[in-house]
Protein backbone atom coordinates (compact mmCIF):
# COMPACT_ATOMS: atom_id res chain seq x y z
CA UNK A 1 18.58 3.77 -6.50
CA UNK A 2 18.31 0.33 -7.79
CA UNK A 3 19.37 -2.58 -5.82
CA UNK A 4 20.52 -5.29 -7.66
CA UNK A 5 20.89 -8.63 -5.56
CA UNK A 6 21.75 -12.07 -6.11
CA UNK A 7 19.89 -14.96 -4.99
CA UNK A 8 21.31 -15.22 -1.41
CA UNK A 9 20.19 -11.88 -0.67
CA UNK A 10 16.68 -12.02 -2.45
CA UNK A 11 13.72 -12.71 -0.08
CA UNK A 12 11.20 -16.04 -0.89
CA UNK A 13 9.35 -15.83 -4.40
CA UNK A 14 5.88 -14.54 -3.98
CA UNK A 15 4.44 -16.35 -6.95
CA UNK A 16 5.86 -19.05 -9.60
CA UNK A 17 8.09 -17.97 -12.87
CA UNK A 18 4.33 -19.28 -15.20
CA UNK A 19 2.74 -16.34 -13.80
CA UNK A 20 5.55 -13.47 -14.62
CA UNK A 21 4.21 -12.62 -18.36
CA UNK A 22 0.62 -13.57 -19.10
CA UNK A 23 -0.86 -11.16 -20.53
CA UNK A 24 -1.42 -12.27 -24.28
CA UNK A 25 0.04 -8.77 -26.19
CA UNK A 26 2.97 -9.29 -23.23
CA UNK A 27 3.80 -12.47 -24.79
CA UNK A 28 3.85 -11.09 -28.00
CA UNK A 29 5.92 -8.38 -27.39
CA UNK A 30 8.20 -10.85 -25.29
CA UNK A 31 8.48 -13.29 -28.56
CA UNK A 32 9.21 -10.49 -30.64
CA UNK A 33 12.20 -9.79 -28.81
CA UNK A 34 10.59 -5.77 -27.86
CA UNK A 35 9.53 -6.70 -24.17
CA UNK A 36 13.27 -8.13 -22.04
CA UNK A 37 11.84 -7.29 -18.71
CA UNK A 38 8.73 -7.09 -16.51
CA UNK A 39 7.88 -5.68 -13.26
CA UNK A 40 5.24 -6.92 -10.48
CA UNK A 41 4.75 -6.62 -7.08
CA UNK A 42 6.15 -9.54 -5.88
CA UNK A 43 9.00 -11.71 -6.82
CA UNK A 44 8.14 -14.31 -9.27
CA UNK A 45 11.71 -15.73 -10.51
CA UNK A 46 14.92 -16.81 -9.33
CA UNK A 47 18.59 -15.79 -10.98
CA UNK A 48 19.30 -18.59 -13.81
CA UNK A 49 15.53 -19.77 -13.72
CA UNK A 50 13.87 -20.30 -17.45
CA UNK A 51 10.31 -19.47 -18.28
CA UNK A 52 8.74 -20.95 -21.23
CA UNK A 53 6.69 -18.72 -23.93
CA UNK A 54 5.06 -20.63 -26.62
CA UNK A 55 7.88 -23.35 -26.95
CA UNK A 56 10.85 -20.63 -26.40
CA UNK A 57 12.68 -20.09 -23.59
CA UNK A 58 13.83 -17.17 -21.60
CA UNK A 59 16.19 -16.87 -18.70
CA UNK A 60 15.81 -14.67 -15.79
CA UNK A 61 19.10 -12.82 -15.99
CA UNK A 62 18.27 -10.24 -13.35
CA UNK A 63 16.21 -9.90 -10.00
CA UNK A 64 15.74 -6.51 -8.12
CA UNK A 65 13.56 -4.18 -6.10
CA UNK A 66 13.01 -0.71 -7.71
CA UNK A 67 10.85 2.29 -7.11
CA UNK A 68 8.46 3.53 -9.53
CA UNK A 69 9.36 6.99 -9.72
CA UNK A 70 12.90 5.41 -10.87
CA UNK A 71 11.47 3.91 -14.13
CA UNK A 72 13.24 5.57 -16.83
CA UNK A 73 12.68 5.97 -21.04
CA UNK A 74 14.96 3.08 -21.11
CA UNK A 75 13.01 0.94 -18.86
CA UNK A 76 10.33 1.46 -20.33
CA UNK A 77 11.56 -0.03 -23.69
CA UNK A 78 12.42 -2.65 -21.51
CA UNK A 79 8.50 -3.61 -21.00
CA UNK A 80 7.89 -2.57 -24.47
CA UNK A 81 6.88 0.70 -24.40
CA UNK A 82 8.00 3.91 -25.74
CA UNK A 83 7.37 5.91 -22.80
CA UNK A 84 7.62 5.85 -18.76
CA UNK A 85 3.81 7.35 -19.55
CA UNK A 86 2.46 4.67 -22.05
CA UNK A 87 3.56 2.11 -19.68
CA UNK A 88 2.02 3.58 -16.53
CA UNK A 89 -1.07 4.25 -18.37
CA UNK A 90 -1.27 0.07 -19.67
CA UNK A 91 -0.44 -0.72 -16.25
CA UNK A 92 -3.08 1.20 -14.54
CA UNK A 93 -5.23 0.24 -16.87
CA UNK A 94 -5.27 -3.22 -15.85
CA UNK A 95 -5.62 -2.18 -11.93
CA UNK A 96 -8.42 0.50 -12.02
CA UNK A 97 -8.47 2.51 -9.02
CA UNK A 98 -4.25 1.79 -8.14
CA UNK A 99 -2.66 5.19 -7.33
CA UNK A 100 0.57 5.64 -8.72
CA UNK A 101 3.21 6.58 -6.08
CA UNK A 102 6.76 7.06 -7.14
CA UNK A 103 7.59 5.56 -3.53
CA UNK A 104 5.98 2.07 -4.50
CA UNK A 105 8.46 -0.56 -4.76
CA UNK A 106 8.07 -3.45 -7.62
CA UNK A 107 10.30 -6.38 -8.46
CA UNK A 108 12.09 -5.92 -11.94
CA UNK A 109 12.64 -9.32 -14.04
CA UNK A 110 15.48 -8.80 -16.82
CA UNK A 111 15.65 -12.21 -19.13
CA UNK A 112 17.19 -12.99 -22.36
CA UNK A 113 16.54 -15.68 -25.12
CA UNK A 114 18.04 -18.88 -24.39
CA UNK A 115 19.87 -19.68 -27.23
CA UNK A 116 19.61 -23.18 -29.25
């Protein structure tokens, strides 16, 4: 089940809101408007907080824990993918040797355009 959880209850960022998407086809896909959420393993953005992509602006809309083996079609077109598979295998891909354990907990980042 996912927990959704509002700043109060979230526990101390684990990294700063630069670092959440980084990778270059990411960005892309972010800009394009196919990519409205991203998952890591630690919490990289508060509630309301706005991360800058080329000169745009997104803001983090939503902030919460969720097990892998929850990841759904749907989420994956969240990260840009078609599939729960095509996004595993891009994640793994960038961390060789990472099982894959539908147990594993990651921190889901939903954000939005701002708008001008």
């Amino acid at each position: 089940m996912t927990n959704q959880q509002n700043n109060q209850e979230l526990p101390p960022k684990t990294c700063t809101i630069d670092r959440l998407v980084t990778v270059p086809e990411d960005i892309e896909k972010v800009l394009a408007g196919k990519k409205t959420a991203t998952r890591r393993n630690g919490r990289y953005a508060d509630i309301g907080e706005v991360m800058t992509l080329q000169g745009q602006d997104f803001v983090v809309e939503k902030v919460y824990s969720q097990a892998l083996g929850e990841l759904t079609e749907e989420h994956a077109k969240q990260e840009g993918f078609d599939t729960v598979e095509e996004y595993k295998e891009s994640i793994l891909s960038f961390h060789p040797g990472m099982p894959w354990l539908p147990q594993m907990r990651v921190w889901v980042h939903e954000f939005r355009p701002v708008s001008s």
